[in-house]
Protein backbone atom coordinates (compact mmCIF):
# COMPACT_ATOMS: atom_id res chain seq x y z
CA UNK A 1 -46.20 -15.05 10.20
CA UNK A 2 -45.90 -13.28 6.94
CA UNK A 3 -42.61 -11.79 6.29
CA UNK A 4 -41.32 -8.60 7.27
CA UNK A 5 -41.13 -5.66 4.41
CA UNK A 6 -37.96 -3.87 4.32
CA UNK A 7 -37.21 -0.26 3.17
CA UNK A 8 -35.92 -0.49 -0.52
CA UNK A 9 -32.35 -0.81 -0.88
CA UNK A 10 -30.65 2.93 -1.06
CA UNK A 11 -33.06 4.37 0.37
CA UNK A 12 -32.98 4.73 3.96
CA UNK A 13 -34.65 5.68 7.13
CA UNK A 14 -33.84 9.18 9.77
CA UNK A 15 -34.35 7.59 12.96
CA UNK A 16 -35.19 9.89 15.87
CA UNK A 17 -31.42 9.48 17.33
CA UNK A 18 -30.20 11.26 13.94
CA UNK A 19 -32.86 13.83 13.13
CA UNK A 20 -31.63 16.12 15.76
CA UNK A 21 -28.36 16.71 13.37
CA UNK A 22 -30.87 17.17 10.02
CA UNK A 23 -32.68 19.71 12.20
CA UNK A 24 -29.92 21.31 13.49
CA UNK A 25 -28.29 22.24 9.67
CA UNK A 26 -31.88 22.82 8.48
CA UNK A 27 -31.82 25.51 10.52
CA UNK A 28 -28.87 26.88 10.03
CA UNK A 29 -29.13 26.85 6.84
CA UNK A 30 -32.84 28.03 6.74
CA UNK A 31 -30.90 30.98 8.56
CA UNK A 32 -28.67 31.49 6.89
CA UNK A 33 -29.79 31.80 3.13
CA UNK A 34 -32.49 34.41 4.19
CA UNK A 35 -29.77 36.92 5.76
CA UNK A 36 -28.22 36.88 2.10
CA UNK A 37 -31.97 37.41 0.12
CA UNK A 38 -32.49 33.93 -0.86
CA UNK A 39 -36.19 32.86 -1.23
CA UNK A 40 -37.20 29.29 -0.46
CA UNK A 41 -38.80 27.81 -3.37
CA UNK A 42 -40.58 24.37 -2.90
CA UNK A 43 -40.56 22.10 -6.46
CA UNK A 44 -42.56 18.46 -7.22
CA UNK A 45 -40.35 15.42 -6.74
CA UNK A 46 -41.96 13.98 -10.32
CA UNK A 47 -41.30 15.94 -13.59
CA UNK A 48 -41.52 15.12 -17.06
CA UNK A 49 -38.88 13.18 -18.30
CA UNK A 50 -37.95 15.10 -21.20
CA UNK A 51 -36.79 18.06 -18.45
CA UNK A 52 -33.94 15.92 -17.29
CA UNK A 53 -33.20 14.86 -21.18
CA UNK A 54 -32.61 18.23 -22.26
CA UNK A 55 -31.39 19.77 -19.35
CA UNK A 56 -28.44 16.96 -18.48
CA UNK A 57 -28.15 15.65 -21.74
CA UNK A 58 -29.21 12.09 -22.97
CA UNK A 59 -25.65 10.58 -23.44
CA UNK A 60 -25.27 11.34 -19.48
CA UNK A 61 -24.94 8.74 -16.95
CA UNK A 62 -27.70 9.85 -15.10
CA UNK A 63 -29.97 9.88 -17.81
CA UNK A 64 -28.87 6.54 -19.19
CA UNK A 65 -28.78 4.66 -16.21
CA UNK A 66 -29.58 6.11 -13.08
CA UNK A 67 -33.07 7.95 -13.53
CA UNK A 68 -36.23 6.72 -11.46
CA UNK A 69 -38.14 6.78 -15.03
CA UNK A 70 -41.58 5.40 -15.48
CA UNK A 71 -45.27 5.98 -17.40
CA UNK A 72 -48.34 6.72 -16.03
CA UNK A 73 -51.90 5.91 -16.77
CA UNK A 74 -51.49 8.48 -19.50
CA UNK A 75 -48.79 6.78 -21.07
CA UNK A 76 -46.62 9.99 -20.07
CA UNK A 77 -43.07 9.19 -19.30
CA UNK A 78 -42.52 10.56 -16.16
CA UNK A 79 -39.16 10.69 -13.89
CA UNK A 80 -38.40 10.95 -10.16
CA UNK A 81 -35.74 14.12 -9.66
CA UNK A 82 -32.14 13.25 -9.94
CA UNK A 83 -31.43 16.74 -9.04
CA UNK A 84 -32.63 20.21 -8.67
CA UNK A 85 -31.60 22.89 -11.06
CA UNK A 86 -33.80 21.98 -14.33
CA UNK A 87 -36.84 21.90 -11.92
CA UNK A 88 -36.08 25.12 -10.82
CA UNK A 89 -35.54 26.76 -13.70
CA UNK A 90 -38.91 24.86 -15.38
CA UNK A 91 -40.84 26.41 -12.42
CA UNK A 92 -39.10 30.10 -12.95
CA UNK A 93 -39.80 30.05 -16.40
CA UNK A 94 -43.54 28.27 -16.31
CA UNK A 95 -44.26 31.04 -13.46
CA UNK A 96 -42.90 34.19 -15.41
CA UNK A 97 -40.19 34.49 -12.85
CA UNK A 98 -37.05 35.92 -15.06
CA UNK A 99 -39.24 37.95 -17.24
CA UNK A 100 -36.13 41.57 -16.50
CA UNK A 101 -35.71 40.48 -12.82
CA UNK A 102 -32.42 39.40 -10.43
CA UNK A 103 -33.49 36.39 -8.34
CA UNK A 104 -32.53 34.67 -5.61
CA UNK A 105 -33.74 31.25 -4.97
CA UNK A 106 -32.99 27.85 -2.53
CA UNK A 107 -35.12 24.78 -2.54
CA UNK A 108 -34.18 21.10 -0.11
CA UNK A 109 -35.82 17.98 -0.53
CA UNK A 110 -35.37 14.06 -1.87
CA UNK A 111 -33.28 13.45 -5.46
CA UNK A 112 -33.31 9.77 -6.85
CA UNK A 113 -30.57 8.07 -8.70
CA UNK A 114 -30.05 5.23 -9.27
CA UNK A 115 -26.46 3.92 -7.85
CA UNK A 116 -24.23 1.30 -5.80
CA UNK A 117 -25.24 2.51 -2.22
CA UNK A 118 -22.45 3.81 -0.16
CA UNK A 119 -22.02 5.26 2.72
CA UNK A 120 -23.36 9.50 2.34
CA UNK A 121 -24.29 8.26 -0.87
CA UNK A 122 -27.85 6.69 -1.36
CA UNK A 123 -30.71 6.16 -3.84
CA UNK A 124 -32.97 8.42 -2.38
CA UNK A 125 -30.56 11.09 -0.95
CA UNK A 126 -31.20 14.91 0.22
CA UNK A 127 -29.98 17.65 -1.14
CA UNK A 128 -30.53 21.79 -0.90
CA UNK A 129 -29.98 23.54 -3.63
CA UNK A 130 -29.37 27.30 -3.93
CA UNK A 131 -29.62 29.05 -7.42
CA UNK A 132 -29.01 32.86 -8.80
CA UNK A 133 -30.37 34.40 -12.26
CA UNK A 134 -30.11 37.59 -14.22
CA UNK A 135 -26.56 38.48 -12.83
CA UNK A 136 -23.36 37.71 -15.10
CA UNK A 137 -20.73 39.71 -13.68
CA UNK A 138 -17.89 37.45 -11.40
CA UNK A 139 -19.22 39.19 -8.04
CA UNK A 140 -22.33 36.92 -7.60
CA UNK A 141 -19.91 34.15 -8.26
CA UNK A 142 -18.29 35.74 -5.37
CA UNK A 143 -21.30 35.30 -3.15
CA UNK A 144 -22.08 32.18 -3.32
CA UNK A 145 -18.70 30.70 -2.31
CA UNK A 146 -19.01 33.24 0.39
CA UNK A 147 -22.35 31.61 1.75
CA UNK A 148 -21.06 28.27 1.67
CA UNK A 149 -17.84 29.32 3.12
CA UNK A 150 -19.98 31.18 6.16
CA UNK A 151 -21.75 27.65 6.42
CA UNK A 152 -18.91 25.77 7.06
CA UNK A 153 -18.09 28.33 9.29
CA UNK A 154 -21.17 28.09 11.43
CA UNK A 155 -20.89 24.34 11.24
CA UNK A 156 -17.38 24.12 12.42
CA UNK A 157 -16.49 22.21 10.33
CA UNK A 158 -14.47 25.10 8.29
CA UNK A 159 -11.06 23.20 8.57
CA UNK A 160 -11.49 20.19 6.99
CA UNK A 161 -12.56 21.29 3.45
CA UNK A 162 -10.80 23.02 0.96
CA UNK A 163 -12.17 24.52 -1.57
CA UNK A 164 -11.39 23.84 -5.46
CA UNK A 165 -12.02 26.13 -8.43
CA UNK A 166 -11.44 25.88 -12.35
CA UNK A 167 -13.56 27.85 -15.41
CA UNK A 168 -14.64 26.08 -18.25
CA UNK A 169 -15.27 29.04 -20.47
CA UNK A 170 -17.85 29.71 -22.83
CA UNK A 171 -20.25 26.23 -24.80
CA UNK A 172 -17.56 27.73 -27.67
CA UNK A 173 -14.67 27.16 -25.82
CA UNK A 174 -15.47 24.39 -23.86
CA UNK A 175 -16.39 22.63 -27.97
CA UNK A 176 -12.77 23.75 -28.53
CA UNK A 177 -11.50 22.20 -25.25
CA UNK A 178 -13.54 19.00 -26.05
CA UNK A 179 -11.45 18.65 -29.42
CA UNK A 180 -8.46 18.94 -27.88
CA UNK A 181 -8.88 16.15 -25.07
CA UNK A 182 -10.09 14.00 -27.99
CA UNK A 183 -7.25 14.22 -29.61
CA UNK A 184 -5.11 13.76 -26.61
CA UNK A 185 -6.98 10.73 -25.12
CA UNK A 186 -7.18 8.91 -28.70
CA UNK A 187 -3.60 8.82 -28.82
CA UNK A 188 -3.71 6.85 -25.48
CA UNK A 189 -6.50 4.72 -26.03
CA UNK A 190 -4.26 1.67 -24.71
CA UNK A 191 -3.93 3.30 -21.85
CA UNK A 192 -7.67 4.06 -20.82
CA UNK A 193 -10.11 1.63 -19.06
CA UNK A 194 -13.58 0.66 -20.42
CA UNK A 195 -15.36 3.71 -18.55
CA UNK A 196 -12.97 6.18 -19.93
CA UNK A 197 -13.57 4.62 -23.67
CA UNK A 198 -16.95 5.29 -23.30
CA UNK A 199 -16.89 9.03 -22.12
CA UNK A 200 -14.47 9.34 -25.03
CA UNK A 201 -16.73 9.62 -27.53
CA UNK A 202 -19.43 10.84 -25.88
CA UNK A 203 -18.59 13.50 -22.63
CA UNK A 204 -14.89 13.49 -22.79
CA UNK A 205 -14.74 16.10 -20.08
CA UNK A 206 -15.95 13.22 -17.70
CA UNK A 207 -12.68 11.35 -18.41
CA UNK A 208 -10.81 14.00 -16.25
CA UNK A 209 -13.45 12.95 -12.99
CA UNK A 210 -12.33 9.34 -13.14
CA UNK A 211 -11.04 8.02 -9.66
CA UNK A 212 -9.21 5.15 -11.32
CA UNK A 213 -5.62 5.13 -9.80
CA UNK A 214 -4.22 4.19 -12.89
CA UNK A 215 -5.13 7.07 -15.34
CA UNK A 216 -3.87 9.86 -12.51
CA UNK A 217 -0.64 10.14 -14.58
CA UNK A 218 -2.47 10.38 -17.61
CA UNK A 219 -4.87 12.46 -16.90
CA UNK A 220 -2.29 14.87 -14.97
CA UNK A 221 -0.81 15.30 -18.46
CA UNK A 222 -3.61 16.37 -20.27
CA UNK A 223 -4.50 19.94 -22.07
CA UNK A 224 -6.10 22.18 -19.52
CA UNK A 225 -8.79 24.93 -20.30
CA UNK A 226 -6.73 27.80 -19.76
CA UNK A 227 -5.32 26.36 -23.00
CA UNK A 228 -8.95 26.92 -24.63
CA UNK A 229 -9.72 30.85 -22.89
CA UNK A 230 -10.59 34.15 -24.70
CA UNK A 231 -9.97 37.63 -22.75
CA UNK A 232 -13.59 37.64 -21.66
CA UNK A 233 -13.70 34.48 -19.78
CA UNK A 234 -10.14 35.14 -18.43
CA UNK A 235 -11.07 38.26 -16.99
CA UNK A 236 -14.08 36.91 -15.42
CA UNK A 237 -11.98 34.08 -13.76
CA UNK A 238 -9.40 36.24 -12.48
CA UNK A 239 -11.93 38.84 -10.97
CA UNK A 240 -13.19 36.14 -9.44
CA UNK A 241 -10.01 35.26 -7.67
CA UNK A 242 -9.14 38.50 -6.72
CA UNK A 243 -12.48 38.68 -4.82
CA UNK A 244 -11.86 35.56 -3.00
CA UNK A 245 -8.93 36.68 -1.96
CA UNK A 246 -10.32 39.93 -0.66
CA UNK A 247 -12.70 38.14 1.51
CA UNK A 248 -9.59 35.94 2.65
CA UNK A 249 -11.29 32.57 1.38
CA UNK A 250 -8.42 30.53 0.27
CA UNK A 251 -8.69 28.07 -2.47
CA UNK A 252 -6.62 25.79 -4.50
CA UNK A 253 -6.72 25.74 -8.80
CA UNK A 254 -7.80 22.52 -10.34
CA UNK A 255 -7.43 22.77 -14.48
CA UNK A 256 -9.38 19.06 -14.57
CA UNK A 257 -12.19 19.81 -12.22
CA UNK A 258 -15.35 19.42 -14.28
CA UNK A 259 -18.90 19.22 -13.44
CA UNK A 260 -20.68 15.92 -14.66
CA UNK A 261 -23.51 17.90 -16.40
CA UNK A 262 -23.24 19.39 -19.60
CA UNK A 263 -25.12 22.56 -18.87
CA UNK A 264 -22.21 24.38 -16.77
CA UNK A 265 -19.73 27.10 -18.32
CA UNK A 266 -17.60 29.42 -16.60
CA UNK A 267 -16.89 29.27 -13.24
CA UNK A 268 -17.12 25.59 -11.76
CA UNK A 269 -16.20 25.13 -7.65
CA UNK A 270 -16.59 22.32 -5.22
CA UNK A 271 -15.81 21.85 -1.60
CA UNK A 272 -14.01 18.78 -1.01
CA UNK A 273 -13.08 17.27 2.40
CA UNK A 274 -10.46 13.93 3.25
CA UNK A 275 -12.54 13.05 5.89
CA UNK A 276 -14.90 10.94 4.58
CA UNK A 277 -13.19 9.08 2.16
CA UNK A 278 -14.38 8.35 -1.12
CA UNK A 279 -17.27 9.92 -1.05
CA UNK A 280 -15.03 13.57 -0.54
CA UNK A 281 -16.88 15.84 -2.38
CA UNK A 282 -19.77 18.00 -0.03
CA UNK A 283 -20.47 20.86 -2.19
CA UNK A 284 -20.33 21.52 -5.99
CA UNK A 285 -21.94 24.38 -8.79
CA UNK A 286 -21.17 26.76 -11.13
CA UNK A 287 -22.40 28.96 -14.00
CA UNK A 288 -24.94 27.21 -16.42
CA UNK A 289 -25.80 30.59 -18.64
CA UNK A 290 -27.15 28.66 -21.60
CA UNK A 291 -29.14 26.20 -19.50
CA UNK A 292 -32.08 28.90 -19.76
CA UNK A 293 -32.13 29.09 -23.54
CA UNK A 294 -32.07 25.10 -23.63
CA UNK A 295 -35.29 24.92 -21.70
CA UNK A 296 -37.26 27.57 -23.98
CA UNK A 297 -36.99 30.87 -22.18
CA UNK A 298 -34.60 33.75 -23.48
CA UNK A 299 -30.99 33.51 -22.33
CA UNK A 300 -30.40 34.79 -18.83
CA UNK A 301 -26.90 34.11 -16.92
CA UNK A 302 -27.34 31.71 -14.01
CA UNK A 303 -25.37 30.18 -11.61
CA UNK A 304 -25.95 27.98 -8.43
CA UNK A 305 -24.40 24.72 -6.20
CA UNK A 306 -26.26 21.81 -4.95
CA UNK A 307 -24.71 19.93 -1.38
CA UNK A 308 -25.83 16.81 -0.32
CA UNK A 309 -27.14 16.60 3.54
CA UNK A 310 -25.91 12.70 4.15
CA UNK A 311 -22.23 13.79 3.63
CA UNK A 312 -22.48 17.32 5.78
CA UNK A 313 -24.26 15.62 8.37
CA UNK A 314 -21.29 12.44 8.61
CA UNK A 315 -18.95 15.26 8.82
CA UNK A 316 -20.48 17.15 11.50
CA UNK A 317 -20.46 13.82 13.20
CA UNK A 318 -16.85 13.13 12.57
CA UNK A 319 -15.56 16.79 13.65
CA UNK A 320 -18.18 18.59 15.32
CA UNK A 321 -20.63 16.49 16.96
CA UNK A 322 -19.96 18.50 20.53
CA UNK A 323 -21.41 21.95 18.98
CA UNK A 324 -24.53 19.79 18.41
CA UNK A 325 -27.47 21.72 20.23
CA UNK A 326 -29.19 19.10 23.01
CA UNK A 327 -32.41 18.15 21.79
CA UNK A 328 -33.38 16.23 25.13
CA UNK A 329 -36.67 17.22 27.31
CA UNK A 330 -36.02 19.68 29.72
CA UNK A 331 -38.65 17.95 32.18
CA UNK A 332 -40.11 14.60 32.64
CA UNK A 333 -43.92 14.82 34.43
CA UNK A 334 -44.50 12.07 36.26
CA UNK A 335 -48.16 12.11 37.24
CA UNK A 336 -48.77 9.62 40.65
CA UNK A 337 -52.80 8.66 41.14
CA UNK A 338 -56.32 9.74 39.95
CA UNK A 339 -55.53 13.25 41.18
CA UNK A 340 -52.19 13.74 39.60
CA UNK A 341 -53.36 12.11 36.28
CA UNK A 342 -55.74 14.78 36.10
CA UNK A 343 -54.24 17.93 37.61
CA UNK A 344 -51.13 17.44 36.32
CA UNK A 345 -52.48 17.03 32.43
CA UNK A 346 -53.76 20.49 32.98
CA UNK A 347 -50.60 21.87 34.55
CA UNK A 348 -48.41 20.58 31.70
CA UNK A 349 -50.64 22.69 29.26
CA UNK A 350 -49.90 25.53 31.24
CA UNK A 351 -46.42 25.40 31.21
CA UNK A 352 -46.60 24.85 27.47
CA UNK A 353 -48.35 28.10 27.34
CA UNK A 354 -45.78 29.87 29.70
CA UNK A 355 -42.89 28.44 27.85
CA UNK A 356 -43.24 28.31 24.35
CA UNK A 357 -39.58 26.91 24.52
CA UNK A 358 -39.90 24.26 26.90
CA UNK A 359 -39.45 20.38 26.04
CA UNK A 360 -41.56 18.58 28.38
CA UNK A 361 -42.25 14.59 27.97
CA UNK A 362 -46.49 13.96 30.17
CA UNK A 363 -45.70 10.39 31.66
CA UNK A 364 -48.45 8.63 29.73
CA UNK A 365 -49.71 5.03 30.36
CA UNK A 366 -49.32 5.44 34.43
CA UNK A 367 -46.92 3.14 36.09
CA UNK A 368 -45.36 3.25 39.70
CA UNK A 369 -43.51 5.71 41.06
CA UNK A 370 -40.17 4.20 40.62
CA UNK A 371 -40.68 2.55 37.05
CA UNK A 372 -41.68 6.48 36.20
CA UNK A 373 -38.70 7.54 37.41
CA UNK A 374 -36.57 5.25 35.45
CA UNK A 375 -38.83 6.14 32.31
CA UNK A 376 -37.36 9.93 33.33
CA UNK A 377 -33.76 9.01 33.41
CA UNK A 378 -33.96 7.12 30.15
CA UNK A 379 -35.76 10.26 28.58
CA UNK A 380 -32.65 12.38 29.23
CA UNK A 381 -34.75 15.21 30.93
CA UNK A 382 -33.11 17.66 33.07
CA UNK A 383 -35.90 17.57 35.88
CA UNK A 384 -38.43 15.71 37.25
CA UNK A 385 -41.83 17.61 37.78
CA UNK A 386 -43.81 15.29 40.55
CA UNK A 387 -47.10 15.56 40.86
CA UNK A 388 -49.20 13.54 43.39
CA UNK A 389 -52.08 14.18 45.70
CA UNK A 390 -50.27 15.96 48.25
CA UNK A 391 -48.99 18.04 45.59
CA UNK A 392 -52.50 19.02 44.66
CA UNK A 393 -53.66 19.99 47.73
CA UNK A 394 -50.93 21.92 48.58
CA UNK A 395 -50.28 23.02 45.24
CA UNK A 396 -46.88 22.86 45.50
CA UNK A 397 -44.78 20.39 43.33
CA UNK A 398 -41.39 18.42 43.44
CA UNK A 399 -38.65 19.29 41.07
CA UNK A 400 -36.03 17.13 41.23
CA UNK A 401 -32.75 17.93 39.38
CA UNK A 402 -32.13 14.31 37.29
CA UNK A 403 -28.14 14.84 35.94
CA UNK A 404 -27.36 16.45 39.25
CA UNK A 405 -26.75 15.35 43.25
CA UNK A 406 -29.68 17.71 44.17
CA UNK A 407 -31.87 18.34 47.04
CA UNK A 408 -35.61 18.23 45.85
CA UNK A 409 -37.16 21.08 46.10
CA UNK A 410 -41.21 22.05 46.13
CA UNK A 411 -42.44 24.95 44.28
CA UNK A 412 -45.43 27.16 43.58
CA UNK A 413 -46.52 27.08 39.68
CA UNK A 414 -45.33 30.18 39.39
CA UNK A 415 -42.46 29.47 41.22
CA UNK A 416 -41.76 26.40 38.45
CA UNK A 417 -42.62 28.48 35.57
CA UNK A 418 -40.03 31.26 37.10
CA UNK A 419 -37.28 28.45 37.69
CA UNK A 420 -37.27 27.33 34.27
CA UNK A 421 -37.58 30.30 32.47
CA UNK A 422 -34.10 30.76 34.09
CA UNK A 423 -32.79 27.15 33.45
CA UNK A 424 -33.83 26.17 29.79
C-alpha cells in the first residue's frame, strides 16, 4: 500500500466541525464592512516578486526568509502573498482607482509565510484586510478603530482585548527616530541578543517588538517617538485621541509599538488580547502615506489594518463559543421503501422551495428504519420527517421532534411547511 500524503506542514485543513465558526465571522464581517461603505475587492494569491521587495523592504524578515518565492517557465520570479496591502494598492493603481477619488476597500483570502508553526499562527494562514485612500485628516483614523471596535463588539468578545496605539510620525521623523535608537542600542550592544544585533543595523525599530524577556528593561528605557514629533504629526495624534475618546473606545499608549513593515507612518494601532498566549496580537494597521509613491503612482494618504482569522476564531472559541449560531439540519428525511424513496425525493424539493431557509439532510443510501433513525440523531436534526407508504397514500407524514420527549405527530404538506416556517 503506497503511503499516505499528508497536507504540508503549516498549512492546514477547515474541517466541517470548524467551518461553522469561519462562516459565522465571514458574515459578520461581510456585514459589517458594507454598513460603513467598504467595497470587497478580490486580489491574485501570486504577484511579482519585486511588489513585496519594494513595498516591505528587502532587509525585512519576510522578504529574506519567509516569502513563498519561485520562477516560472518564463524565468519570472514570482511570490505567493505574505500579505495584502501592496496587492491592493498594485491593483488600485494598475486599475486607475485613486486617479482624485476617496476609497473604501476590504479583501480576505490565504497569505504565505514562511514560519515555525504555532498554534493561530500557520504557513498558509487567512487574513481580511480592510484599506482607506485619499483621506489624511485623523477622523478616518477614527473609523477604522471604530469598525474593529464594533466587531469585537458583535463577536463578544469585546472584553478581552485592549487596544494599543502609538504614532510614528512622518519617513522624516521616523529617519530621526531611527538615529536616535542607534545610538542608544550601540551603547548596549553587550546587552542585546543575536536577533536584536541584526535589526540594529538594518530595521532598528524592530528591536522594540522583541519578546525576549531579557531586553524588557532595556528596551523600557529607550527614546520614544514623541521625542522625534513636529506640531503637525502631534496634532494629528492628539485629534485622534480626542475622537476615541468621544466615541468612548478606551485605549492604552505604547511609545515602542511599531509595525514590522517599513511602509507605515503616523498612526500605528493593534488589538491585543492575553488570552491566547503568545500569539496575543489579533488586529494591527496604520497609516502608510508614502507606500503609494513607492509603488509608482502619485502620493495619496492611506491607511488600513490586516487581522488574522485563526487567532479571532480561537478566541471566539475560548470566550464566546455559546453565541455561536447552530449550523445543524433542522430535519432529517428518512425515506422507508420504493414509494417513499420516490415520493419523498420530490417532497424534499418542495420544501426546499417553500423554505429557502431550511437545513434538511434526504436519507440517501436506504437502510432500515431504525439504522435511519440513528443516522438522524447523529445528524443533530431537530425533526424527523417519515415518509413511508402509508404516508403516501394518505399523504400525511410523521414529524417526530428528535431533542425533545414528543408525541409524533402526522401532518398535511402544508401543514409541515406551516410548522416549520414557525420552528426554524
Amino acid at each position: 500500500m503506497a503511503d499516505k500524503i499528508q497536507a504540508v506542514r503549516g498549512m492546514h485543513d477547515i474541517l466541517p466541525d470548524q467551518i461553522n465558526y469561519w462562516q459565522y465571522l465571514e458574515s459578520v464581517l461581510n456585514r459589517l464592512l458594507s454598513s460603513y461603505g467598504y467595497l470587497e475587492l478580490r486580489l491574485p494569491i501570486v504577484e511579482k516578486t519585486a511588489l513585496f521587495k519594494r513595498s516591505i523592504g528587502e532587509v525585512t524578515d519576510i522578504v529574506e526568509k519567509e516569502m513563498y518565492t519561485f520562477d516560472d517557465r518564463n524565468g519570472d520570479s514570482l511570490t505567493l502573498r505574505p500579505e495584502g496591502t501592496a496587492g491592493c494598492l498594485r491593483a488600485c493603481l494598475e486599475h486607475g482607482l485613486l486617479h482624485n477619488q476617496q476609497l473604501r476597500l476590504w479583501y480576505h483570502g490565504q497569505m504565505f509565510r514562511h514560519e515555525r508553526p504555532q498554534k493561530g499562527r500557520y504557513r498558509q494562514f487567512y487574513q481580511v484586510g480592510v484599506e482607506a485612500y485619499g483621506m489624511a485628516g485623523p477622523d478616518i483614523d477614527i473609523e477604522l478603530i471604530a469598525l474593529s471596535h464594533r466587531l469585537w463588539q458583535e463577536l463578544g468578545v469585546r472584553d478581552v482585548v485592549q487596544l494599543e496605539l502609538n504614532t510614528l510620525g512622518t519617513a522624516q521623523e521616523r529617519l530621526l527616530y531611527r538615529d536616535k535608537l542607534v545610538t542608544y542600542f550601540d551603547q548596549h550592544r553587550d546587552h542585546l541578543d543575536q536577533d536584536s544585533l541584526d535589526r540594529l543595523e538594518r530595521n532598528p525599530l524592530r528591536i522594540l517588538d522583541s519578546k525576549n524577556p531579557d531586553l524588557a528593561e532595556l528596551i523600557s528605557a529607550a527614546p520614544t517617538f514623541s521625542e522625534c514629533l513636529q506640531d503637525e504629526s502631534m496634532a494629528h495624534f492628539q485629534h485622534l485621541q480626542s475622537g476615541l475618546g468621544d466615541l468612548g473606545i478606551a485605549y492604552v499608549l505604547n511609545p515602542h509599538l511599531v509595525r514590522g513593515l517599513d511602509y507605515y507612518c503616523n498612526t500605528v494601532f493593534e488589538w491585543t488580547t492575553t488570552q491566547l498566549g503568545a500569539q496575543g496580537t489579533i488586529c494591527a494597521g496604520g497609516r502608510y502615506d508614502g507606500l503609494v509613491t513607492q509603488l509608482g503612482g502619485r502620493p495619496v494618504p492611506a491607511i488600513g489594518f490586516a487581522m488574522g482569522l485563526e487567532r479571532i476564531i480561537l478566541l471566539i472559541q475560548e470566550v464566546a463559543a455559546e453565541q455561536m449560531p447552530a449550523n445543524v439540519p433542522h430535519v432529517y428525511m428518512i425515506r422507508l421503501g420504493e414509494m417513499g424513496e420516490q415520493f419523498g425525493l420530490q417532497l424534499s424539493e418542495r420544501l426546499r422551495s417553500a423554505l429557502p431557509e431550511l437545513r434538511l439532510i434526504l436519507n440517501c443510501g436506504g437502510g432500515s428504519a431504525k439504522s435511519q433513525f440513528k443516522r438522524a440523531d447523529k445528524s443533530g436534526a431537530q425533526f424527523a420527517l417519515i415518509i413511508g407508504e402509508d404516508e403516501v397514500n394518505k399523504l400525511e407524514f410523521g414529524l417526530k421532534t428528535l431533542r425533545k420527549d414528543q408525541q409524533q405527530q402526522n401532518l398535511s404538506e402544508q401543514a409541515v411547511i406551516d410548522f416549520l416556517k414557525q420552528t426554524i
